[in-house]
Each structure stands twice: as C-alpha cells, then as structure tokens.
C-alpha atoms as a PDB file:
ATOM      1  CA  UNK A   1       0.000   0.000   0.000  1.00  0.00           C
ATOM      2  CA  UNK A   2       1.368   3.381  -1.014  1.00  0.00           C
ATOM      3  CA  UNK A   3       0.358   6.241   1.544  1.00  0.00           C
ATOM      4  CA  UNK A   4       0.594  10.222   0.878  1.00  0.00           C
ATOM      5  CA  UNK A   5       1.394  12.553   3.719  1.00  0.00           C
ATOM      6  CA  UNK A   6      -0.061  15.355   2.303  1.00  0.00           C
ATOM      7  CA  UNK A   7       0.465  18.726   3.773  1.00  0.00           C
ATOM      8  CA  UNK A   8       0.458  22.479   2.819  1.00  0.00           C
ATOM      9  CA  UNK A   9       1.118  23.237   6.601  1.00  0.00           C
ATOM     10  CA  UNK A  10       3.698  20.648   7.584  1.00  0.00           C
ATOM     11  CA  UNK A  11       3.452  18.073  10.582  1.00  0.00           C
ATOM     12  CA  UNK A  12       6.029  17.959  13.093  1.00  0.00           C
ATOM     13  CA  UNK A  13       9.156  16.005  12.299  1.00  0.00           C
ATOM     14  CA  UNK A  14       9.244  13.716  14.389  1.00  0.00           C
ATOM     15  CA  UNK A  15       5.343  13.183  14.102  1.00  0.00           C
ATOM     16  CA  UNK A  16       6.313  12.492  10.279  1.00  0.00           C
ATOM     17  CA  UNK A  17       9.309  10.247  11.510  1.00  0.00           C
ATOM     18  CA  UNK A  18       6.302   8.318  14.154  1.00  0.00           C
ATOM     19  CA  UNK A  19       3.675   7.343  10.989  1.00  0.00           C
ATOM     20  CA  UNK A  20       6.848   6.560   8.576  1.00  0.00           C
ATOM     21  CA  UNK A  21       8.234   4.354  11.053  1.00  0.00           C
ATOM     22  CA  UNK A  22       4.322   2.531  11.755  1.00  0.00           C
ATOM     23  CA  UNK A  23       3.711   1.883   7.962  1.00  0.00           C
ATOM     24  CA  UNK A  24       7.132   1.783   6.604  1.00  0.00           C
ATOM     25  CA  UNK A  25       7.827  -1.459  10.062  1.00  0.00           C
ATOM     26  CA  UNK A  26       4.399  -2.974   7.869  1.00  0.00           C
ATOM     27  CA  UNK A  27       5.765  -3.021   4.304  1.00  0.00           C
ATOM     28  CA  UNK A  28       4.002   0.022   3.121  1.00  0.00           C
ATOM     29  CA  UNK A  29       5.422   2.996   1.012  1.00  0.00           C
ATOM     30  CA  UNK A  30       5.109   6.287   2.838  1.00  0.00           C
ATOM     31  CA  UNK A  31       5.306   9.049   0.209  1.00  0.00           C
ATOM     32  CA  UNK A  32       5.765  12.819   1.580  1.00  0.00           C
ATOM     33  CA  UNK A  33       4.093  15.983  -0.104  1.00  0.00           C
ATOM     34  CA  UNK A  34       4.853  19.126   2.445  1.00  0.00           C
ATOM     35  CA  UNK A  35       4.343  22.687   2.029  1.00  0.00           C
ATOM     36  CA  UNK A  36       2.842  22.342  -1.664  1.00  0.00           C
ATOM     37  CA  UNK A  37       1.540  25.355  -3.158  1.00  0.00           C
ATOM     38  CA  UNK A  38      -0.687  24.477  -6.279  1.00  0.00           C
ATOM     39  CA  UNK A  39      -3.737  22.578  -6.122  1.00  0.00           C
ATOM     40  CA  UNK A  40      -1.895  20.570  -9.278  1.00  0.00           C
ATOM     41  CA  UNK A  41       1.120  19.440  -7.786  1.00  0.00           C
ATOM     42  CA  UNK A  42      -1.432  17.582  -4.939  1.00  0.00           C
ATOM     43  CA  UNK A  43      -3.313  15.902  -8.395  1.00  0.00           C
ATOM     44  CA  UNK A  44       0.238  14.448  -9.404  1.00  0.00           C
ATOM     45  CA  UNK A  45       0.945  13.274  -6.001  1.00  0.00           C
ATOM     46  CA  UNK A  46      -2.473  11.331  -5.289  1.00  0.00           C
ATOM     47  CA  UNK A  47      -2.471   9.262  -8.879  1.00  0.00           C
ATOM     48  CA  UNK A  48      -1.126   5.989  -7.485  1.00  0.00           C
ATOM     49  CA  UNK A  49      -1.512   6.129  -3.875  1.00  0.00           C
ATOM     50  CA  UNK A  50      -3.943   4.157  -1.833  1.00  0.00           C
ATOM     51  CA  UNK A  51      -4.699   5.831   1.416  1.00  0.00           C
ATOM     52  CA  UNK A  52      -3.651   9.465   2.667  1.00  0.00           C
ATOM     53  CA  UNK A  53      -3.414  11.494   5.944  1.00  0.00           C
ATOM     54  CA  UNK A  54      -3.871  15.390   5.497  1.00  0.00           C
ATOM     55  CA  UNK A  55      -4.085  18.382   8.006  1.00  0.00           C
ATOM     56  CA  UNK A  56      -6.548  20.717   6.774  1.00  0.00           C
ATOM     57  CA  UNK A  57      -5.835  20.289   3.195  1.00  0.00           C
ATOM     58  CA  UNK A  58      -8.877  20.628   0.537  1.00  0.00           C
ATOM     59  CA  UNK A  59      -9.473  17.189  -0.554  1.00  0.00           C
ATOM     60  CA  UNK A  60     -12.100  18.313  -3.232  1.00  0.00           C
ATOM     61  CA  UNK A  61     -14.095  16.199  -5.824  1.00  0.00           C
ATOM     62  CA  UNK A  62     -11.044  16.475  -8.323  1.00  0.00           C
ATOM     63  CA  UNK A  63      -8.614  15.172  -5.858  1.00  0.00           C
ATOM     64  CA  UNK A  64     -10.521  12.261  -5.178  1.00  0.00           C
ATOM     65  CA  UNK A  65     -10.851  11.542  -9.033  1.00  0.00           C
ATOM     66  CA  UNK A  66      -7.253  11.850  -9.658  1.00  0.00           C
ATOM     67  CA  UNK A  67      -6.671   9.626  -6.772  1.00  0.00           C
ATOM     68  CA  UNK A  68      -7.292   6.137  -9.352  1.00  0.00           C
ATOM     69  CA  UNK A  69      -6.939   3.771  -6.093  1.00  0.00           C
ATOM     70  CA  UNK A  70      -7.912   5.654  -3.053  1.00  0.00           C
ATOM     71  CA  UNK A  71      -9.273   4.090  -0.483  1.00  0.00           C
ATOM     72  CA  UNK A  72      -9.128   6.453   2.660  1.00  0.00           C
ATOM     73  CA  UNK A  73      -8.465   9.523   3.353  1.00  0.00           C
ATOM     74  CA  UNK A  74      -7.723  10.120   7.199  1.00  0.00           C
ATOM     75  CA  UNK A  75      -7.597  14.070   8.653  1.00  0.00           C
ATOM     76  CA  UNK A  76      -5.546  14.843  11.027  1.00  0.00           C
ATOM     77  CA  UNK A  77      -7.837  17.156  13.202  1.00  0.00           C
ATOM     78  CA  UNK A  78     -11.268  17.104  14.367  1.00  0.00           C
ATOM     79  CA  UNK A  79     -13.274  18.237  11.865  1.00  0.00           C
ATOM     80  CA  UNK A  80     -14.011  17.291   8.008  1.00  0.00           C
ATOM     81  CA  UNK A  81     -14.944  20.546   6.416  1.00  0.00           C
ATOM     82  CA  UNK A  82     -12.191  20.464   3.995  1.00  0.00           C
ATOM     83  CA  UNK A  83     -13.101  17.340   2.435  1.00  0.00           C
ATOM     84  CA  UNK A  84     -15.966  16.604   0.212  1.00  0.00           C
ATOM     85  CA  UNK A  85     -17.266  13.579   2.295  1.00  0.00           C
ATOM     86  CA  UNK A  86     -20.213  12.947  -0.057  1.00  0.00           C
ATOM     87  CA  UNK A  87     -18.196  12.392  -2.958  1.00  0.00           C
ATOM     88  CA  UNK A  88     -15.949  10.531  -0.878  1.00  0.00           C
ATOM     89  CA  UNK A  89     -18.727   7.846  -0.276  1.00  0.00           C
ATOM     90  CA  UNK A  90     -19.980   7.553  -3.408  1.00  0.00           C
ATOM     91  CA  UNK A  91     -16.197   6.613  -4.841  1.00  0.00           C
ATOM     92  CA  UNK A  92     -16.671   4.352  -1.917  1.00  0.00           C
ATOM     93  CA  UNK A  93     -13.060   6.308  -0.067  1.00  0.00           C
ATOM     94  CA  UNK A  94     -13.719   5.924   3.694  1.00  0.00           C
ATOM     95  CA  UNK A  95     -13.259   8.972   5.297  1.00  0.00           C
ATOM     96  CA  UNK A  96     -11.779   9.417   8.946  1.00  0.00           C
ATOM     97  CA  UNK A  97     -10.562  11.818  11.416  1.00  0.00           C
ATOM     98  CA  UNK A  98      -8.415  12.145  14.807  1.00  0.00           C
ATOM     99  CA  UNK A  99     -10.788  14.113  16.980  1.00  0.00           C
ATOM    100  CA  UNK A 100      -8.932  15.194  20.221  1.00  0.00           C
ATOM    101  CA  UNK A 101      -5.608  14.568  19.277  1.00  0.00           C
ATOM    102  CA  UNK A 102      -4.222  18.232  19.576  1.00  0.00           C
ATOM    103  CA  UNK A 103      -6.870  19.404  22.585  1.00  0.00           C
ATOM    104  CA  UNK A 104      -4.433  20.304  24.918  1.00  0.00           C
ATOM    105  CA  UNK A 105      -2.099  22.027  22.546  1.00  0.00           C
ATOM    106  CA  UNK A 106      -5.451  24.171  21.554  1.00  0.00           C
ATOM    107  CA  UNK A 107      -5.975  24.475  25.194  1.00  0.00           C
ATOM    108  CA  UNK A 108      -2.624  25.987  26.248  1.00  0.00           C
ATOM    109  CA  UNK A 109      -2.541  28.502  23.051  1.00  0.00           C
ATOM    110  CA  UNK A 110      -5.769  29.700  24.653  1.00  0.00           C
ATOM    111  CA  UNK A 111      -4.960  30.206  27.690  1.00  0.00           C
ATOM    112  CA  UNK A 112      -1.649  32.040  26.685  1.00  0.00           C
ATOM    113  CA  UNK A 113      -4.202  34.159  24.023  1.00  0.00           C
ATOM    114  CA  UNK A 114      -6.261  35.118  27.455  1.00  0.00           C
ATOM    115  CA  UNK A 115      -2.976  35.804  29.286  1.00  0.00           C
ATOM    116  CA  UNK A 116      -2.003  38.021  26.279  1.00  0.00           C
ATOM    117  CA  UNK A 117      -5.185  39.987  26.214  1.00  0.00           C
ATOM    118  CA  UNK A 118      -5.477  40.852  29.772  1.00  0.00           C
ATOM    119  CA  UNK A 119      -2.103  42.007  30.097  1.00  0.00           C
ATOM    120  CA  UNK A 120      -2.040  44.025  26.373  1.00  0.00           C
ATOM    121  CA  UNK A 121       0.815  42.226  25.355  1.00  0.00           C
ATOM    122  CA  UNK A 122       0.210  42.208  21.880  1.00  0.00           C
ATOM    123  CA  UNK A 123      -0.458  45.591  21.409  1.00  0.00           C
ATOM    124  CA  UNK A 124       2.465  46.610  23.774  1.00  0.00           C
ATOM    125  CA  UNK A 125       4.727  44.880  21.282  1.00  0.00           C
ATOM    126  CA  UNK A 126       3.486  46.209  18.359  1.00  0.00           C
ATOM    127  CA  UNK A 127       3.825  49.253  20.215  1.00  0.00           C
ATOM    128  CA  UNK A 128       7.238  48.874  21.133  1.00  0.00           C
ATOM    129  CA  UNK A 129       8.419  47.688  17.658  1.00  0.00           C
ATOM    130  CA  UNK A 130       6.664  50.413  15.821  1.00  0.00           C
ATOM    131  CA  UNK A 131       6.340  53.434  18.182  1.00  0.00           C
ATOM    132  CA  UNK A 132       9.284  52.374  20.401  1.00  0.00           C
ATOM    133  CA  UNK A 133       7.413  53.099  23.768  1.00  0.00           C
ATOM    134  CA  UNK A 134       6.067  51.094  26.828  1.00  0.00           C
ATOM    135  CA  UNK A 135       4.457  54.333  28.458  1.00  0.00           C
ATOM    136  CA  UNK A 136       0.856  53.878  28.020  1.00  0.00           C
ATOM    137  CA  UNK A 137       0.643  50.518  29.255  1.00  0.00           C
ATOM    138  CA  UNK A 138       0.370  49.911  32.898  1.00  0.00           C
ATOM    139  CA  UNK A 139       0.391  46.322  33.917  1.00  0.00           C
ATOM    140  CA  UNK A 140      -0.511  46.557  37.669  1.00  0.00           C
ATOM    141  CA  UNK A 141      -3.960  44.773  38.404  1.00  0.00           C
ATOM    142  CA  UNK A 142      -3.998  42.962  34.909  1.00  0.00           C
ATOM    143  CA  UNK A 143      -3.873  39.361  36.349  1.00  0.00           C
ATOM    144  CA  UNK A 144      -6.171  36.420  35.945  1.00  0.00           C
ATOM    145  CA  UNK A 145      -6.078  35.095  39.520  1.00  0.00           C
ATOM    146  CA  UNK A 146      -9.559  35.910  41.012  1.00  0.00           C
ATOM    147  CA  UNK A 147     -11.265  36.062  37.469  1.00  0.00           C
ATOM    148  CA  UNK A 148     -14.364  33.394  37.125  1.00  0.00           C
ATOM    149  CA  UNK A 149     -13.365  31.758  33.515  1.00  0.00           C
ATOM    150  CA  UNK A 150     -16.289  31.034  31.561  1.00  0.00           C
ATOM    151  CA  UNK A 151     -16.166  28.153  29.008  1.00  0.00           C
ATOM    152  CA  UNK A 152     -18.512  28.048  26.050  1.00  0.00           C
ATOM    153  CA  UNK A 153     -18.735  24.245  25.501  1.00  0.00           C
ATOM    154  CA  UNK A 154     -17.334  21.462  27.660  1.00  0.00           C
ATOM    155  CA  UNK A 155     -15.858  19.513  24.684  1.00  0.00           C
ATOM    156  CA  UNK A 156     -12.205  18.019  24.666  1.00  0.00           C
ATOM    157  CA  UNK A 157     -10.543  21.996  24.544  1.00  0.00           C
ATOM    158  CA  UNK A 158     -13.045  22.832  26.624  1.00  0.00           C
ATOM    159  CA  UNK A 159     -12.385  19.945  29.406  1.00  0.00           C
ATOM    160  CA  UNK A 160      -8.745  21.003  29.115  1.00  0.00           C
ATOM    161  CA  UNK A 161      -9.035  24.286  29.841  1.00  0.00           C
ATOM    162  CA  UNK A 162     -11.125  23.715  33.022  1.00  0.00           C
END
C-alpha cells in the first residue's frame, strides 16, 4: 500500500518520523508531499496512492478523481470541512478523522491568548516595535487570579481548559 502525507502546513518532524516508522515497520510505502503550493502538484501526487493522511488540506471532488486507487483519506484534526465527504462515499473512499488529538495544545494557546489579552501584550509589542514606547501601558492589576473563567462548551478543549 502506497500512503501520501499530504500537507500544505507541515506536521512535526518527528510526528512524520512516528507514521513513517508505523507503515514503513508494515511493508508500506510512505510518500511525503509538504508545504505544496498548487492545487496541481497535490493531483500528481495522489495518482497511485492508496490511502492518505492530510491536516486541513482541501481534498475536493477532483482530488478524489485523480486519486485512481484511493481508499481512505484520514484528517488529522477534528473536523471534516475540507473534504468533500459525499463524494468521498460515493467513490466508496472511507473517510476518517483524529478528533482530540491536539486538545491540549489548543488548550494551552488559549490560555496564553487570554494571558495576552489581559495584560495588552500584543499591542504593547506592536507598540514597542513600531512606536518604540512602553508608556501607556500599565500592567498593575492585569492578572487572571480571582477572574471566574467562563467556558462556552465542555468539549475536549473545553475539558482542558477547566
């Protein structure tokens, strides 16, 4: 079985070097496609594989007809907006997802977005790089300890930020 890492946004190394090592231990072919910029060089690189994993790459109707012996098509993420999961199903291409998998890397960038926020750091930067000046900032009393944090949704993110 051939299988296409696909990827506009690039996994991780050694994430890359972890699903190499699981198909490649199996006999499979592990073919890499990172940081592709034209919709056409993703046609050439799905015409003889059999499976692929993607991040949040548009696996459209004409991917899945250049792809001649596709038979899944797995998404790294939680979500399957960007691929056309009807069409999918009637070429008979399962399609699958890893729900969860980054929740608690979601989780921390939000909670170092609120820390951000309530202490102005990103306009202070931009302040400091462009105007050069600190003085209208004043960081005294701009801490989250004592704040009630209210979570919209108690999903996997959600559970982690709690």
């Amino acid at each position: 079985m051939k299988v296409l890492i696909a990827t506009a946004k690039p996994f991780a190394a050694e994430a890359v070097q972890g699903i190499k090592k699981e198909f490649e231990g199996t006999g499979h072919e592990v073919v890499l496609l990172e940081k592709y910029e034209t919709n056409e060089q993703l046609l050439d690189a799905v015409k003889d594989v059999d499976a692929m994993i993607v991040r949040s790459d548009k696996i459209t109707a004409e991917v899945l007809d250049a792809a001649k012996n596709l038979k899944i098509v797995v998404r790294a993420g939680a979500g399957f907006d960007s691929i056309d999961c009807q069409y999918a199903k009637e070429k008979n291409v399962v399609v699958e997802n890893t729900p969860g998998q980054n929740a608690n890397a979601v989780a921390e960038l939000t909670f170092s977005k609120m820390l951000d926020l309530s202490r102005h750091t990103i306009p202070a930067n931009y302040d400091v790089k462009v105007n050069k000046t600190w003085d209208k900032y004043k960081f005294v009393g701009r801490e989250l300890r004592g704040k009630t944090l209210g979570i919209l949704g108690f999903g996997r993110i959600g559970q982690h930020l709690g």
